[in-house]
Structures are given as C-alpha cells and as structure tokens.
N, C-alpha and C. Protein backbone atom coordinates (compact mmCIF):
# COMPACT_ATOMS: atom_id res chain seq x y z
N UNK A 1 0.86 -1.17 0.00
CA UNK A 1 0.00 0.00 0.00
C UNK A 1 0.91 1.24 0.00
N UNK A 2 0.87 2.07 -1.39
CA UNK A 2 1.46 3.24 -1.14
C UNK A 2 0.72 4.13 -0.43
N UNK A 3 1.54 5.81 0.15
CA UNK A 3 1.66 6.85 0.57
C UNK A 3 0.07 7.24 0.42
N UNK A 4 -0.45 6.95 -1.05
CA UNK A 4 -1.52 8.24 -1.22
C UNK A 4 -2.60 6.83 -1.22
N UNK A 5 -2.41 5.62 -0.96
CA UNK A 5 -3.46 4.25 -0.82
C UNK A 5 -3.82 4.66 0.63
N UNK A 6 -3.37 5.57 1.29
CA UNK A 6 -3.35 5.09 3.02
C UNK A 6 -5.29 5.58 3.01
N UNK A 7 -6.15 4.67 4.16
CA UNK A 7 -7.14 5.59 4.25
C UNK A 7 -7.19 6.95 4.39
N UNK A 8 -8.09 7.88 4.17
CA UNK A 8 -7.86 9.50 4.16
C UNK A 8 -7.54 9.85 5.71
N UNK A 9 -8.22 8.74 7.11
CA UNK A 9 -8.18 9.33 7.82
C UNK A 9 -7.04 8.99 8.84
N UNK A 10 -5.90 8.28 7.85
CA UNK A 10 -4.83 8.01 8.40
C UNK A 10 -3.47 9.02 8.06
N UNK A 11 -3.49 10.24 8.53
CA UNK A 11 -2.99 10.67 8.82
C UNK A 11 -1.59 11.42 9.38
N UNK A 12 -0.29 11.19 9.37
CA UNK A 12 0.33 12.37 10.00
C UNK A 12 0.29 13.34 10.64
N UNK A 13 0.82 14.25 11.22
CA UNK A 13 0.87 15.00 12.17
C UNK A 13 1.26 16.75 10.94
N UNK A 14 2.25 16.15 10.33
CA UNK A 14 2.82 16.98 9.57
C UNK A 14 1.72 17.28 8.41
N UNK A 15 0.88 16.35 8.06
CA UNK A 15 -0.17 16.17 6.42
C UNK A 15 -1.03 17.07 7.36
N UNK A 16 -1.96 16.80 8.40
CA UNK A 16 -2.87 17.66 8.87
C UNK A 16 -2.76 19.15 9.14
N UNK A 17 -1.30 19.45 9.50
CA UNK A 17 -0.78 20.73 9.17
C UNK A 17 -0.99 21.29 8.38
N UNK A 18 -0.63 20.61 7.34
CA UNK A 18 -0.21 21.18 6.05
C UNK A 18 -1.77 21.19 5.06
N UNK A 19 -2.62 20.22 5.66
CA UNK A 19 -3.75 20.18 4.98
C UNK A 19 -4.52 21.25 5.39
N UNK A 20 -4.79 21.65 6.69
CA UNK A 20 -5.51 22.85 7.31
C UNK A 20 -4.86 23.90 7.12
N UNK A 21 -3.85 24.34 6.88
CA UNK A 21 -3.12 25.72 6.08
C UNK A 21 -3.80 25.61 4.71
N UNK A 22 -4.31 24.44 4.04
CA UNK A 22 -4.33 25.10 2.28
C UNK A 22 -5.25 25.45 2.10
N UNK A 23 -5.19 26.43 1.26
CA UNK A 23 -6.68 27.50 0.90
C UNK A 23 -7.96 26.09 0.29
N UNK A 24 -7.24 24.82 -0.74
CA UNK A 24 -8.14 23.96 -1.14
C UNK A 24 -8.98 23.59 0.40
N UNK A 25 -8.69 23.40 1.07
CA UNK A 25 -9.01 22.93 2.86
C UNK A 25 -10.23 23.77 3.37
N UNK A 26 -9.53 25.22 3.51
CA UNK A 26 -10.19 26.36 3.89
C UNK A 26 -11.25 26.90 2.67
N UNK A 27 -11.24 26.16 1.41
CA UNK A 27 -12.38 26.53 0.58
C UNK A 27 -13.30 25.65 0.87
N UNK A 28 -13.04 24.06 1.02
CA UNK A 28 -14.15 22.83 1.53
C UNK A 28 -14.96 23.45 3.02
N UNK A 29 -14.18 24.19 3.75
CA UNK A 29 -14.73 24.40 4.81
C UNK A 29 -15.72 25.23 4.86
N UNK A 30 -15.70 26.67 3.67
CA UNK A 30 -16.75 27.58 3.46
C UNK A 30 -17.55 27.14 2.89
N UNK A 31 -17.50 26.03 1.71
CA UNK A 31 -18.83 25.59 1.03
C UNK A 31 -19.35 24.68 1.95
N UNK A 32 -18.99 24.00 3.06
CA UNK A 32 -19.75 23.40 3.99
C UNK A 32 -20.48 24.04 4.84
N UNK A 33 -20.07 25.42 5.42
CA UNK A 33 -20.63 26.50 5.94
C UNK A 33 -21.54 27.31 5.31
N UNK A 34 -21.15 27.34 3.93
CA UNK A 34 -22.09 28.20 3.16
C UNK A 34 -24.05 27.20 3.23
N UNK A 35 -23.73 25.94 3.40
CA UNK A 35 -25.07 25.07 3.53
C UNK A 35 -25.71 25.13 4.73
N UNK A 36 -24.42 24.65 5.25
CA UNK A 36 -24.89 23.74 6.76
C UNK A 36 -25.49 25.08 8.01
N UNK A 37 -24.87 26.14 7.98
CA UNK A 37 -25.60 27.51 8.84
C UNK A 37 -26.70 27.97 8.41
N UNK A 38 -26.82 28.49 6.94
CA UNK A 38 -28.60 28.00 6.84
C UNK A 38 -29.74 27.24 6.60
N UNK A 39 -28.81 25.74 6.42
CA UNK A 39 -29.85 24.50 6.41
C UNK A 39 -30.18 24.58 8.14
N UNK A 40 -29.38 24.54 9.18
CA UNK A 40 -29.59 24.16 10.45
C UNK A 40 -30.47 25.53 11.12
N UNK A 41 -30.20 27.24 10.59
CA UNK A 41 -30.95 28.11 11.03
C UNK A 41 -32.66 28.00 10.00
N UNK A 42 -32.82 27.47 9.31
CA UNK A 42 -34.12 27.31 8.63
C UNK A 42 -34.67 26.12 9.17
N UNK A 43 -33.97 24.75 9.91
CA UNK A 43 -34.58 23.67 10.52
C UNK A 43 -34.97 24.35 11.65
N UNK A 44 -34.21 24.95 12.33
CA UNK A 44 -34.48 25.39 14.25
C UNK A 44 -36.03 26.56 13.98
N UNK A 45 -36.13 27.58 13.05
CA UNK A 45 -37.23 28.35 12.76
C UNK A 45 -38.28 27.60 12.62
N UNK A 46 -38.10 26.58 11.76
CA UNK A 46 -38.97 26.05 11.13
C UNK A 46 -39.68 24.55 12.40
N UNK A 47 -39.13 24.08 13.14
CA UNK A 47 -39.30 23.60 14.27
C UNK A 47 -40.08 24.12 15.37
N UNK A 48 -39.43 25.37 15.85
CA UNK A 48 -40.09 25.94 16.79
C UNK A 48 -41.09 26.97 16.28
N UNK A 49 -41.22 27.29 14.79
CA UNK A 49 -42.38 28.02 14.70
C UNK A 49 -44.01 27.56 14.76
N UNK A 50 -44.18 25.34 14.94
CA UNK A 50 -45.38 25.40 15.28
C UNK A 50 -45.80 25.37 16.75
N UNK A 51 -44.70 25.42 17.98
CA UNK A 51 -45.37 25.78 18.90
C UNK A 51 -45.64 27.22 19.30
N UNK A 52 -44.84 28.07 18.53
CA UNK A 52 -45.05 29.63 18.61
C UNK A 52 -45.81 29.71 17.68
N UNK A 53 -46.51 29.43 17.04
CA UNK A 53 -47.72 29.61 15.96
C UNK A 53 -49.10 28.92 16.76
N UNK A 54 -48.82 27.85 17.38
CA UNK A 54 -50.09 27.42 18.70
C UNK A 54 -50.17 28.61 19.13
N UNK A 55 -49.09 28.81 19.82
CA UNK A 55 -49.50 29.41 21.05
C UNK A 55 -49.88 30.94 20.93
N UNK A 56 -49.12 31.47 19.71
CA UNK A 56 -49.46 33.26 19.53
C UNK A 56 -50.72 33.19 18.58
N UNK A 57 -51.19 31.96 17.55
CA UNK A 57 -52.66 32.22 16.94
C UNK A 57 -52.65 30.66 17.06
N UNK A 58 -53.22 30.37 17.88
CA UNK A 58 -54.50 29.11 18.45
C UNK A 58 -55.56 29.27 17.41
N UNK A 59 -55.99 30.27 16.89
CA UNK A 59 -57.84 29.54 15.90
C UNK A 59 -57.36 29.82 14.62
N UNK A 60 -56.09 29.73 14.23
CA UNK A 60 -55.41 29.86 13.11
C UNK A 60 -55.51 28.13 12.77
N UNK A 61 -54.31 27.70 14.03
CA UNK A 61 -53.62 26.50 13.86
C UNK A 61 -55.14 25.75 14.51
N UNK A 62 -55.91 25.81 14.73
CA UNK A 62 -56.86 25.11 14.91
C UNK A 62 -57.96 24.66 13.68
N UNK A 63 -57.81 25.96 12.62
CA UNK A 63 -58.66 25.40 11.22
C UNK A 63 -58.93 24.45 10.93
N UNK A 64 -59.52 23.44 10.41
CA UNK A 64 -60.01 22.47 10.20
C UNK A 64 -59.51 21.99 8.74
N UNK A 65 -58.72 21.43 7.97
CA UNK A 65 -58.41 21.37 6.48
C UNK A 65 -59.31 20.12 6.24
N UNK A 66 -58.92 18.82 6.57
CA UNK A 66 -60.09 17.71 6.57
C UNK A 66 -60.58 17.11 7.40
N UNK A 67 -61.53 16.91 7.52
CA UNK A 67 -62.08 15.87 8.91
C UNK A 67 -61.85 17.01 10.07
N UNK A 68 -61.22 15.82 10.96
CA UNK A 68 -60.64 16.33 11.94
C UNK A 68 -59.47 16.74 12.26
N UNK A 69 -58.32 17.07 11.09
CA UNK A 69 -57.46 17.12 10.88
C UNK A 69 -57.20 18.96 10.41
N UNK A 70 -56.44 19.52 11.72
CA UNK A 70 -56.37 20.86 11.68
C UNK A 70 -55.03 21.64 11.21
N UNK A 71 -54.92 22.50 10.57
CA UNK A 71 -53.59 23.32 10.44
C UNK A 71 -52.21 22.81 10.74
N UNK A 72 -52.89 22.89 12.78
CA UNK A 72 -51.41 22.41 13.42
C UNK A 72 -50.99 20.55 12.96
N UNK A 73 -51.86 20.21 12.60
CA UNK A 73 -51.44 18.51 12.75
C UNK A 73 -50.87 18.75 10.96
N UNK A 74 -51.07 19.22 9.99
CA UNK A 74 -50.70 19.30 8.76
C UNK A 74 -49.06 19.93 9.25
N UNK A 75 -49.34 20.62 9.64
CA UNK A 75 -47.92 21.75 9.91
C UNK A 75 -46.63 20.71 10.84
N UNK A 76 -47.39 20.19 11.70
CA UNK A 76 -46.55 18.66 12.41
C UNK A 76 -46.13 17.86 11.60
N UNK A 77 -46.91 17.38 10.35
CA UNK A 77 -46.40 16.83 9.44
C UNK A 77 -45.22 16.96 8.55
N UNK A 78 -45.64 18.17 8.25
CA UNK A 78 -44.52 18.69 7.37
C UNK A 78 -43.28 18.62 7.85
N UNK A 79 -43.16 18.68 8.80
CA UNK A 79 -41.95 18.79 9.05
C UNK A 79 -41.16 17.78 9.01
N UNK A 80 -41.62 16.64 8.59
CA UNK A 80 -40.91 15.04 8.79
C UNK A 80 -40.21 15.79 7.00
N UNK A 81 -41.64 15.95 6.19
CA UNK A 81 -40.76 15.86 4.85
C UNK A 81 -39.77 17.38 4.83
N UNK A 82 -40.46 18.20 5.44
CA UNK A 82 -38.90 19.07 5.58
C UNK A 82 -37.54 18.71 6.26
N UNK A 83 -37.79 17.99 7.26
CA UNK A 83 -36.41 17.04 7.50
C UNK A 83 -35.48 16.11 6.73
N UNK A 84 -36.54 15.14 6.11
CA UNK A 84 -35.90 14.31 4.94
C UNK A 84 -35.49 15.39 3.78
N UNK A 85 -36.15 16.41 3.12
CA UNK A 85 -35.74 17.32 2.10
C UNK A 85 -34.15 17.79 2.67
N UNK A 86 -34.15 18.39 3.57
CA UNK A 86 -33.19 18.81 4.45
C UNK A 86 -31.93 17.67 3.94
N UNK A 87 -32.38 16.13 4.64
CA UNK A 87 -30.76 15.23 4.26
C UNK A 87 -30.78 14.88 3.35
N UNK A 88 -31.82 15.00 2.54
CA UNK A 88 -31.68 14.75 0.69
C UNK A 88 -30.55 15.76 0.26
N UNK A 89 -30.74 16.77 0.56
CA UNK A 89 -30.22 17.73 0.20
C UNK A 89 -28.58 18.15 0.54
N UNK A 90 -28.82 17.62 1.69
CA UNK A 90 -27.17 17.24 2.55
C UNK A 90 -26.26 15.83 2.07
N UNK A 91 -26.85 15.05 1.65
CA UNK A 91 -26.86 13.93 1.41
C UNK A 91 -26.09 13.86 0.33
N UNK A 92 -26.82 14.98 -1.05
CA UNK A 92 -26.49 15.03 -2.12
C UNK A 92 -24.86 15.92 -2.33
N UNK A 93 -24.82 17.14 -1.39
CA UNK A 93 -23.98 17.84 -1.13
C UNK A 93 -22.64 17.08 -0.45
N UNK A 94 -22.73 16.17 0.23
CA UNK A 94 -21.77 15.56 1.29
C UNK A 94 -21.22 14.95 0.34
N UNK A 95 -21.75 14.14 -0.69
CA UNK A 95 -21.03 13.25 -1.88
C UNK A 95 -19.93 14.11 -2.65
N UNK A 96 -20.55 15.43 -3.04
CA UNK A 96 -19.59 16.44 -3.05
C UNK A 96 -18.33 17.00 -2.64
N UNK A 97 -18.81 17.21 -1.19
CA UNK A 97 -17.77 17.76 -0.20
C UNK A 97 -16.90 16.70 0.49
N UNK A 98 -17.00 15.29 0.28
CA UNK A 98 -16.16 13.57 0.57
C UNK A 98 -15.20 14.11 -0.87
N UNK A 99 -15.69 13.91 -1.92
CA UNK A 99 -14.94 13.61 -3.29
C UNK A 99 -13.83 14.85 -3.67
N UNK A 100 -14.20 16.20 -2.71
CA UNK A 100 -13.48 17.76 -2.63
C UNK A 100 -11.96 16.91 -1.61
N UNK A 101 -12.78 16.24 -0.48
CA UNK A 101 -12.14 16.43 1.00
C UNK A 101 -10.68 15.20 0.22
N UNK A 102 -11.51 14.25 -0.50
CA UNK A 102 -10.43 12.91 -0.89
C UNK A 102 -8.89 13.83 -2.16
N UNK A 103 -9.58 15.01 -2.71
CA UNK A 103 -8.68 15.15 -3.50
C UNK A 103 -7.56 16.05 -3.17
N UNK A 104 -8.18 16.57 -1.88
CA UNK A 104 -7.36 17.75 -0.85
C UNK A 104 -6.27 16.74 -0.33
N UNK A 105 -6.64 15.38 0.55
CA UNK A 105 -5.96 14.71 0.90
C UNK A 105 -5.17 14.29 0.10
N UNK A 106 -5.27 13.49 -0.38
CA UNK A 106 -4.30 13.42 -1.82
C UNK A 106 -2.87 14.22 -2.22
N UNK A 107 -3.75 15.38 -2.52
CA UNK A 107 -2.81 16.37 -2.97
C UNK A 107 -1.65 16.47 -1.87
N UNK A 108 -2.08 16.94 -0.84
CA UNK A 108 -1.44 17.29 0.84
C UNK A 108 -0.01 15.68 0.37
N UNK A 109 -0.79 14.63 0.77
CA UNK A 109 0.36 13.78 0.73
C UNK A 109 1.20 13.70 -0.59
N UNK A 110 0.69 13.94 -1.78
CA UNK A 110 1.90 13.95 -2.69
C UNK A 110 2.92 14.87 -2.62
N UNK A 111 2.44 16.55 -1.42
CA UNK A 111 3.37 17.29 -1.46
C UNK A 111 4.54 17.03 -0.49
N UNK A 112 3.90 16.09 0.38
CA UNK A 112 4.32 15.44 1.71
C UNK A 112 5.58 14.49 1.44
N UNK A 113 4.99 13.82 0.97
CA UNK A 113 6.45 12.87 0.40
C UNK A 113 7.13 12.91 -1.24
C-alpha cells in the first residue's frame, strides 16, 4: 500500500498541518458553511415556529383542512418531509464535499512525500 493508498483518515501530524493551512481545505470548509448555517438556522425556525404559531394564533392552527385534521397537525407533518428534504439535500452535497475532501488529501500527501 502506497503513501496516497493510506485511508484518508490516516494521517500524520505533519499532512494535517499542512492540509488545514491550504486555501483547497479552507475553501471545503466555506462551502460546507455556506449550507450547513442555513440549512440548520431554517430547521431550528422552522421547528419551533409550530409551537409559537399554537400558542401566539391558536384559531389559526386550529382550522379544520379535513375531517378532523387541523392546520397544526398538517404543519406537524410537514416537518418530517422538511427534515428528509433537508438530508436529501445534505446527502447530495456531502457526496460532493467527501470527493473535494479525498482530492485535498491526496494532494497534501503527494506534497508530503
């Protein structure tokens, strides 16, 4: 097994240095930031806005859409498929940001040895 065969998360002391100094490193890190701070600030809004939507309009979230089935229980729902949309979406991105992270590594050790 050569140098650049090693798993990615096997490491050196000196490669991790040298990998967290490179701008390729520090660019994977902003496009992960550029997602992940407003995927996680649009989940936490979007979470706590149906008990602050109970509680500040009650005969809102009480409407009736079918049956017995009101606003708030539709709005409870949703949120399962806004969660799954959410790691679809992360999911799809992470395949991305693995295949960025494998070529950073890479690089780092060919400069390494």
């Amino acid at each position: 097994m050569t140098v650049t065969e090693r798993p990615h998360h096997h490491m050196t002391v000196e490669e991790w240095q040298r990998l967290e100094s490179s701008p390729e490193f520090q660019h994977l890190l902003a496009e992960k930031r550029r997602f992940v701070v407003p995927a996680t600030m649009f989940f936490i809004v979007y979470y706590f806005a149906l008990p602050v939507l109970v509680g500040y309009f009650p005969e809102l979230m009480e409407r009736r859409v079918a049956g017995k089935v009101n606003i708030a229980y539709v709005f409870a729902l949703s949120q399962f498929f806004m969660a799954w949309t959410l790691m679809y979406l992360y999911v799809v991105r992470a395949r991305r940001y693995d295949a960025m992270a494998a070529a950073i590594v890479d690089s780092v050790r060919r400069q390494v040895s």
